[in-house]
N, C-alpha and C. Protein backbone atom coordinates (compact mmCIF):
# COMPACT_ATOMS: atom_id res chain seq x y z
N UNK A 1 23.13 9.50 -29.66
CA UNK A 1 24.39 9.78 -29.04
C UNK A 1 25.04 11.05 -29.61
N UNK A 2 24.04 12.09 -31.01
CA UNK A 2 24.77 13.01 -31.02
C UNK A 2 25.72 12.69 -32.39
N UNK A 3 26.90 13.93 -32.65
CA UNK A 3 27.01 13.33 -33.89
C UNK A 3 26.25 14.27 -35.14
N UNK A 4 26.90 14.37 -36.23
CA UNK A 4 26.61 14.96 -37.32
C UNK A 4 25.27 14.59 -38.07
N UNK A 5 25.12 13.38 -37.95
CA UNK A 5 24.06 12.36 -38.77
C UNK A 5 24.28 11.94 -39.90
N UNK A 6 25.78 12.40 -39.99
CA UNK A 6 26.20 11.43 -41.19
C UNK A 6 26.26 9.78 -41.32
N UNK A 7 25.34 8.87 -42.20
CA UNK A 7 25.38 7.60 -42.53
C UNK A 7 26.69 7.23 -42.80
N UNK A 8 26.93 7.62 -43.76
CA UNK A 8 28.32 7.41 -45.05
C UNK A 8 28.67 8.28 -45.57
N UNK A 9 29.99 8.46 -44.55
CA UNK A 9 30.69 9.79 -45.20
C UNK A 9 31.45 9.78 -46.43
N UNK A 10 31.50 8.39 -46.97
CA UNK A 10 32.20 8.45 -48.80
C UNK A 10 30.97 9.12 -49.33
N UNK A 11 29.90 8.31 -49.44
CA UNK A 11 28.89 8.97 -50.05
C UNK A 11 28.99 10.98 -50.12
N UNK A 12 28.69 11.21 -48.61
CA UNK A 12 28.76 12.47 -48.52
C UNK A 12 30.12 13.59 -49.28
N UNK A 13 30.97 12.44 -48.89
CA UNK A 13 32.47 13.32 -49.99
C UNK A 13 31.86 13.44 -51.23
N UNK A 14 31.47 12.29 -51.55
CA UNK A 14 31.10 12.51 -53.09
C UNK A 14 30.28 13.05 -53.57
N UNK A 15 29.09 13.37 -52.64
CA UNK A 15 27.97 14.80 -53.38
C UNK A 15 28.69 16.02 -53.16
N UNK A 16 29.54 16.60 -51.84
CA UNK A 16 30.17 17.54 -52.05
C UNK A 16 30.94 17.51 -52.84
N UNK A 17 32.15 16.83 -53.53
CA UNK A 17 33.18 16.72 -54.31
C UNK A 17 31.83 16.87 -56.33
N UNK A 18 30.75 16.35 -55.99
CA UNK A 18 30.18 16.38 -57.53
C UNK A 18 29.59 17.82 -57.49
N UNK A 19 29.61 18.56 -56.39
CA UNK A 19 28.81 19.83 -56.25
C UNK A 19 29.95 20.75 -56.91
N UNK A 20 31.16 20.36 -56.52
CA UNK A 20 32.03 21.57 -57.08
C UNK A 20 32.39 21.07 -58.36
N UNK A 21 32.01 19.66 -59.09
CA UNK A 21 32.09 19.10 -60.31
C UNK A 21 31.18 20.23 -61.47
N UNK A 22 29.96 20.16 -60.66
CA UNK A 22 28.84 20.85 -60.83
C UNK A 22 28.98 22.35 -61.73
N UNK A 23 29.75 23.00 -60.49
CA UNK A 23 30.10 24.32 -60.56
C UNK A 23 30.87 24.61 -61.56
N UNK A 24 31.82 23.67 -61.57
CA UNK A 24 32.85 23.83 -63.09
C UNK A 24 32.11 23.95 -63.85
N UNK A 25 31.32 22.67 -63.97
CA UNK A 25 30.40 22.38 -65.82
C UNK A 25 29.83 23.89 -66.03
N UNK A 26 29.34 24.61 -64.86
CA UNK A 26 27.59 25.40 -65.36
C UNK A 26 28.11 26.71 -64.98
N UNK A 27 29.20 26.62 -64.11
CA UNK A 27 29.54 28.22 -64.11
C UNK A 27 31.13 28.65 -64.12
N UNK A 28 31.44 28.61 -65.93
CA UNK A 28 32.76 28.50 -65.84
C UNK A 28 33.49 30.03 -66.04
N UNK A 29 32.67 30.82 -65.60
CA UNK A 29 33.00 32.27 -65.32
C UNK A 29 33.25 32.56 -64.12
N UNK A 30 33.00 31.92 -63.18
CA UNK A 30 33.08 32.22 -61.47
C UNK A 30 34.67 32.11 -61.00
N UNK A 31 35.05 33.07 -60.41
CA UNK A 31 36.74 33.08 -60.18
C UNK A 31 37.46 31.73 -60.21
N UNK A 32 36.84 30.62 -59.00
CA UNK A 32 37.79 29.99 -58.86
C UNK A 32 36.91 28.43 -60.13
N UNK A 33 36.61 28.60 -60.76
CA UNK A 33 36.82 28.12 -62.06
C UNK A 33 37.51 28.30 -63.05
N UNK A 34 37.74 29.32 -63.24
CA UNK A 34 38.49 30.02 -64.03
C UNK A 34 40.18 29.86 -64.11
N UNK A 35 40.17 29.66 -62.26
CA UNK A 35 41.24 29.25 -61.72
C UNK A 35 41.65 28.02 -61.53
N UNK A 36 40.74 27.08 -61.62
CA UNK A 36 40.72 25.03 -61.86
C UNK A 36 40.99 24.88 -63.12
N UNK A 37 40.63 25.94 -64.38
CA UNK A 37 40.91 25.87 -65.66
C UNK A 37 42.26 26.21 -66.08
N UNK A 38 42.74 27.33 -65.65
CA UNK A 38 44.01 27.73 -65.98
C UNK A 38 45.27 26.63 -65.73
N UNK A 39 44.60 25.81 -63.99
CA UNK A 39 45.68 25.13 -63.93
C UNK A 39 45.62 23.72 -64.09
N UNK A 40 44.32 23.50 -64.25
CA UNK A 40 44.16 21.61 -64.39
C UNK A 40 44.16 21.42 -65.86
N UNK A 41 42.90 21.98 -66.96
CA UNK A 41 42.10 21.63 -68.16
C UNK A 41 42.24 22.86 -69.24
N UNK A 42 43.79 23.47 -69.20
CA UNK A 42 43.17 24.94 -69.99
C UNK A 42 43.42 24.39 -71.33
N UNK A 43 43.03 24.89 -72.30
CA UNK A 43 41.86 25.36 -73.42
C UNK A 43 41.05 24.09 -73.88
N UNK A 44 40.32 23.05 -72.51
CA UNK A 44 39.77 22.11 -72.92
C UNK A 44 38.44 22.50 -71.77
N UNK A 45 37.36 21.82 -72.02
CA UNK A 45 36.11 21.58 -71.22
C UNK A 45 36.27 20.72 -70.05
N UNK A 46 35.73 21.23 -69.25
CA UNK A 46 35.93 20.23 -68.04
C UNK A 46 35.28 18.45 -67.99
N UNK A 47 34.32 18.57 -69.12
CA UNK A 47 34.49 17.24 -69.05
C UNK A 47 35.55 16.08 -70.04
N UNK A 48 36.23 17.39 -70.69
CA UNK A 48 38.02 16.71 -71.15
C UNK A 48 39.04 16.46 -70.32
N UNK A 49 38.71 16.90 -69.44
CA UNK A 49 39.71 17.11 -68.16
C UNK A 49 40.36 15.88 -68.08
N UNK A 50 41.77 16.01 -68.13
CA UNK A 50 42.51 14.76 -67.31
C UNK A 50 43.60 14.75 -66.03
N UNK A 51 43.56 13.94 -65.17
CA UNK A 51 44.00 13.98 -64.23
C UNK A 51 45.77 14.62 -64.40
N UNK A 52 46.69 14.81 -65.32
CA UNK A 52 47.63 15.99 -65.35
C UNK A 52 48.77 14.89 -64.96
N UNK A 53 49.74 15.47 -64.60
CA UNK A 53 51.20 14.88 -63.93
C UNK A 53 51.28 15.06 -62.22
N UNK A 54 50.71 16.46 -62.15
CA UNK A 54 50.72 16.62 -60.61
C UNK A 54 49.55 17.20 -60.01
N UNK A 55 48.32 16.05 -60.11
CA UNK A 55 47.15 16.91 -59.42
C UNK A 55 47.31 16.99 -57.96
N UNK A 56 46.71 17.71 -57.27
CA UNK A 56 46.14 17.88 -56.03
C UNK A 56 45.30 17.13 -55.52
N UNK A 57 45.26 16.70 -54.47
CA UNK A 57 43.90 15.97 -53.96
C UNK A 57 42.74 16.35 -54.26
N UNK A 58 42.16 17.67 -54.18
CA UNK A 58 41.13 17.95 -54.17
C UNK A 58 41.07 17.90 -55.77
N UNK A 59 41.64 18.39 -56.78
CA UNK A 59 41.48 17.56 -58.18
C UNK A 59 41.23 16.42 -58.48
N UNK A 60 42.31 15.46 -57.83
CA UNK A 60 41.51 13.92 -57.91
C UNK A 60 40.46 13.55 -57.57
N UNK A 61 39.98 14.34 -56.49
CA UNK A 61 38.56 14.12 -55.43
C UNK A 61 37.63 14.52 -56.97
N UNK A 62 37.98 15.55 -57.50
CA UNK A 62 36.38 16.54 -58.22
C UNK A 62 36.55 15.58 -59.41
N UNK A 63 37.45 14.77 -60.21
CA UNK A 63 37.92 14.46 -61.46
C UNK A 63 36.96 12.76 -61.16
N UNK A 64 36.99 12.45 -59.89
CA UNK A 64 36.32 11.10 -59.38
C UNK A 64 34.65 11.39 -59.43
N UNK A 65 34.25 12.67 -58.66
CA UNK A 65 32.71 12.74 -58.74
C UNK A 65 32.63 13.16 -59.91
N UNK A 66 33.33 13.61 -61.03
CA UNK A 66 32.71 13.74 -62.58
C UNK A 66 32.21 12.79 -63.12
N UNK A 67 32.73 11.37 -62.43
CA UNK A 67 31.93 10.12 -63.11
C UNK A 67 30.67 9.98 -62.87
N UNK A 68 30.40 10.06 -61.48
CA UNK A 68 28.94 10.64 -60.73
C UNK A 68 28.17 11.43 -61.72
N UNK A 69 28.30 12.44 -61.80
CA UNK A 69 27.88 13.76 -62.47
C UNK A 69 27.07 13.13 -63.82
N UNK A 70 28.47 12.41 -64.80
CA UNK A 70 28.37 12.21 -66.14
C UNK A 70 27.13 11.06 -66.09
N UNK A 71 27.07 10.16 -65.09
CA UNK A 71 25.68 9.16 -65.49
C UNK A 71 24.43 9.78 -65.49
N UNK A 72 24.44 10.94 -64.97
CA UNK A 72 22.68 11.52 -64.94
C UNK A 72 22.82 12.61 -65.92
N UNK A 73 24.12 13.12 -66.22
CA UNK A 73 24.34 13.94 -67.43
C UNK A 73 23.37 14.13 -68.61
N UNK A 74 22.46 14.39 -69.13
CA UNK A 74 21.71 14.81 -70.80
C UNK A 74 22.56 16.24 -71.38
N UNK A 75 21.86 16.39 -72.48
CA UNK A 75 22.15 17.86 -73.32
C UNK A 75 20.87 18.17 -73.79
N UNK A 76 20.70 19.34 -73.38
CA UNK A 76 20.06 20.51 -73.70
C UNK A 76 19.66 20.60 -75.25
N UNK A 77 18.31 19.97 -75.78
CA UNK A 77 18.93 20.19 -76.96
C UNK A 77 18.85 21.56 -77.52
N UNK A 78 17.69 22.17 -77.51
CA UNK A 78 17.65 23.82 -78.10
C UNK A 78 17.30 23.59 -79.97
N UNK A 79 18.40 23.97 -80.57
CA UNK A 79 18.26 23.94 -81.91
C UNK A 79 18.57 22.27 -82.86
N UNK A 80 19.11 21.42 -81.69
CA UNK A 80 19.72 20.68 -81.95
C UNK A 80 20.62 20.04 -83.03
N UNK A 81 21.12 21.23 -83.44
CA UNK A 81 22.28 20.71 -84.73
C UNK A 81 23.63 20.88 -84.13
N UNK A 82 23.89 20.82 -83.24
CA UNK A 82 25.55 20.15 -82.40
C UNK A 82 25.06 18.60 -81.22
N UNK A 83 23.59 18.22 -81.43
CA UNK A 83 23.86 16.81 -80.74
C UNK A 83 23.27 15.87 -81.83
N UNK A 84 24.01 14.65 -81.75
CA UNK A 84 24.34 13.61 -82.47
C UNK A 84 23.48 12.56 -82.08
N UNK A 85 22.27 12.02 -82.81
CA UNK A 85 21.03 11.26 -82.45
C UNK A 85 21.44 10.07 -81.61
N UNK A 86 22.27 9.33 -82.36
CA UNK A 86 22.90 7.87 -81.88
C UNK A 86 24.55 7.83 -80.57
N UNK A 87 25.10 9.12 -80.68
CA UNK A 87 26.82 9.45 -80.16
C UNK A 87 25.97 9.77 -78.68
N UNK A 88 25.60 11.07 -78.51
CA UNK A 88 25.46 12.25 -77.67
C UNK A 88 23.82 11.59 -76.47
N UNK A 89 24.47 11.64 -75.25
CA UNK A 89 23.02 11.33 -73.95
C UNK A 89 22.54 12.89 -74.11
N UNK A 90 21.04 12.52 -74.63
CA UNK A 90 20.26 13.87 -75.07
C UNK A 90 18.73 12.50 -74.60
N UNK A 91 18.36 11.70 -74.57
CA UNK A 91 17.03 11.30 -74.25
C UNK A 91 16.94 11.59 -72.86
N UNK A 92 15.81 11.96 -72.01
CA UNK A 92 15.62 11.80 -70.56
C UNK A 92 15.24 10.38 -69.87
N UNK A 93 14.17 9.83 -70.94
CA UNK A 93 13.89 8.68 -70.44
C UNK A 93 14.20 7.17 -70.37
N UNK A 94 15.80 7.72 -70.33
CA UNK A 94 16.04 5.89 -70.88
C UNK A 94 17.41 6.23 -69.42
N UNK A 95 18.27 4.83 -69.15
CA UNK A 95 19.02 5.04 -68.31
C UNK A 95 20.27 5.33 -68.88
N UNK A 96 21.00 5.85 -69.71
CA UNK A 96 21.88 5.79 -70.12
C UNK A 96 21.92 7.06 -70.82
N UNK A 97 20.66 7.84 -71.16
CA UNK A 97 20.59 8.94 -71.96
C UNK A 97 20.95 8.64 -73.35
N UNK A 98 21.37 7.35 -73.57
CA UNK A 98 21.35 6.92 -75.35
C UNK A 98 20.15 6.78 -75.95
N UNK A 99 20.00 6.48 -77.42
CA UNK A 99 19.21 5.95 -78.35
C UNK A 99 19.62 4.55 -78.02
N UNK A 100 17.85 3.86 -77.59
CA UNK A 100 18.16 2.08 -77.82
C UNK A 100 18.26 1.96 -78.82
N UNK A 101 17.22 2.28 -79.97
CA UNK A 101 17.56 1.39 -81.07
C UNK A 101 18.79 1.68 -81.91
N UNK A 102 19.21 0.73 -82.90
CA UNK A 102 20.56 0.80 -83.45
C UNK A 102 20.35 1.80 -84.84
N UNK A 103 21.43 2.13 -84.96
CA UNK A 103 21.09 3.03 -86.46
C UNK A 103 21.41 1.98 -87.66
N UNK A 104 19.98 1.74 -87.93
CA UNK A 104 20.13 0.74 -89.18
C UNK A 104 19.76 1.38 -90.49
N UNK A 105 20.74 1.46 -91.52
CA UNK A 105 20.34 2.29 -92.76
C UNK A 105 20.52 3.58 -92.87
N UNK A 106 20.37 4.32 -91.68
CA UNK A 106 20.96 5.50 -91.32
C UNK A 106 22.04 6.19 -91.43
N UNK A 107 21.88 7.48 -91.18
CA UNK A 107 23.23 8.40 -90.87
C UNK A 107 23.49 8.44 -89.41
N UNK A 108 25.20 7.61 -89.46
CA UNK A 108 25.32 7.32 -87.92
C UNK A 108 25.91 8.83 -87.42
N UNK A 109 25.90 9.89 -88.39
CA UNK A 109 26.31 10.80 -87.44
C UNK A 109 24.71 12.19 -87.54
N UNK A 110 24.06 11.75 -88.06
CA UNK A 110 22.75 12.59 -87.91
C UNK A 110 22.45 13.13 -86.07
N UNK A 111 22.13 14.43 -86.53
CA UNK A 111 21.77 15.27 -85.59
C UNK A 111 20.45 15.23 -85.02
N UNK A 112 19.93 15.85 -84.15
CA UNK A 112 19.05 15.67 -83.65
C UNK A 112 18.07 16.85 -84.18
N UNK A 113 18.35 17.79 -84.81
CA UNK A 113 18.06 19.17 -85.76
C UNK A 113 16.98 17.93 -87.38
N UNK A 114 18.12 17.04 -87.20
CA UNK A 114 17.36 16.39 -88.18
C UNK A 114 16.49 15.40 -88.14
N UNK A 115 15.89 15.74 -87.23
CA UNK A 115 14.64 15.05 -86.82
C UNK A 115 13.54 16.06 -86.49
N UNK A 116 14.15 16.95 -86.72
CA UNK A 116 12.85 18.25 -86.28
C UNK A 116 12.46 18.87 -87.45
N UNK A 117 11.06 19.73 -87.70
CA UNK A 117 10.56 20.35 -88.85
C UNK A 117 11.88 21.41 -88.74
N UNK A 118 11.50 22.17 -89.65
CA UNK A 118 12.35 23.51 -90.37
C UNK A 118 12.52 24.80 -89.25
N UNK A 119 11.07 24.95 -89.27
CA UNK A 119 10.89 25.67 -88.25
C UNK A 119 11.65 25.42 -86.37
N UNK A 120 12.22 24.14 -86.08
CA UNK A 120 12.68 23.60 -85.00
C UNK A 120 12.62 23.47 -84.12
N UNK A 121 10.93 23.82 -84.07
CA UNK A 121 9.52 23.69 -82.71
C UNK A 121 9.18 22.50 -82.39
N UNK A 122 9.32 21.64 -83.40
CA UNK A 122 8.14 20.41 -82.84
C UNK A 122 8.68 19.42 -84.00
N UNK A 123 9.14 18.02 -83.60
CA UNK A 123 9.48 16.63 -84.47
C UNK A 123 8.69 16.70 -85.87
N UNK A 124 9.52 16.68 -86.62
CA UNK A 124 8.82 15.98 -87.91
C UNK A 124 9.02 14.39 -87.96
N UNK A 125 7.32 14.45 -87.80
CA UNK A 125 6.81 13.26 -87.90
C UNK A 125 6.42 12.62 -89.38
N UNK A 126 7.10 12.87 -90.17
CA UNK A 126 7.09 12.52 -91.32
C UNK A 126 8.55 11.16 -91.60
């Protein structure tokens, strides 16, 4: 009968609304980021962001798909001495991006740097 082919248009709000979620996180140099920062989250990260005294709709809309966003969320580790083994979703293969097991005996704030050789190529398996 014609028609967009939209199923479920909440759904659909909400991949567009996590797309411009998106855009904040990864490109916070692009004008109108710069411009969501100045007036929603300034001198905080967008995933500090809080909904304010007087947001806009379309703020509430993007501040709602950040929850979206944040469940498939990981970190990058790289050198890994700013993510936190047990705190910080840095695993790919688990659903939650946490460490299952518990930190027993451990340093509950150990990095993920400290689990790697010196060099910070490849796990020390020691």
């Amino acid at each position: 009968m014609g028609g967009l082919g939209f199923r479920d248009f909440h759904k659909m709000n909400q991949a567009l609304l996590g797309k411009q979620a998106w855009r904040l996180l990864t490109s916070q140099n692009c004008l109108w980021a710069r411009l969501m920062q100045s007036k929603y989250y300034q001198g905080k990260s967008f995933l500090e962001a809080e909904m304010g005294g007087n947001p806009s709709y379309t703020w509430r809309g993007i501040l709602g798909a950040r929850e979206v966003i944040l469940k498939g969320l990981r970190r990058r580790i790289g050198y890994g001495g700013d993510t936190y083994v047990w705190r910080d979703a840095w695993m790919p293969d688990t659903q939650t991006g946490m460490v299952v097991s518990p930190c027993v005996g451990g340093n509950p704030m150990m990095c993920v740097a400290d689990l790697m050789t010196n060099e910070g190529r490849a796990w020390d398996e020691k």
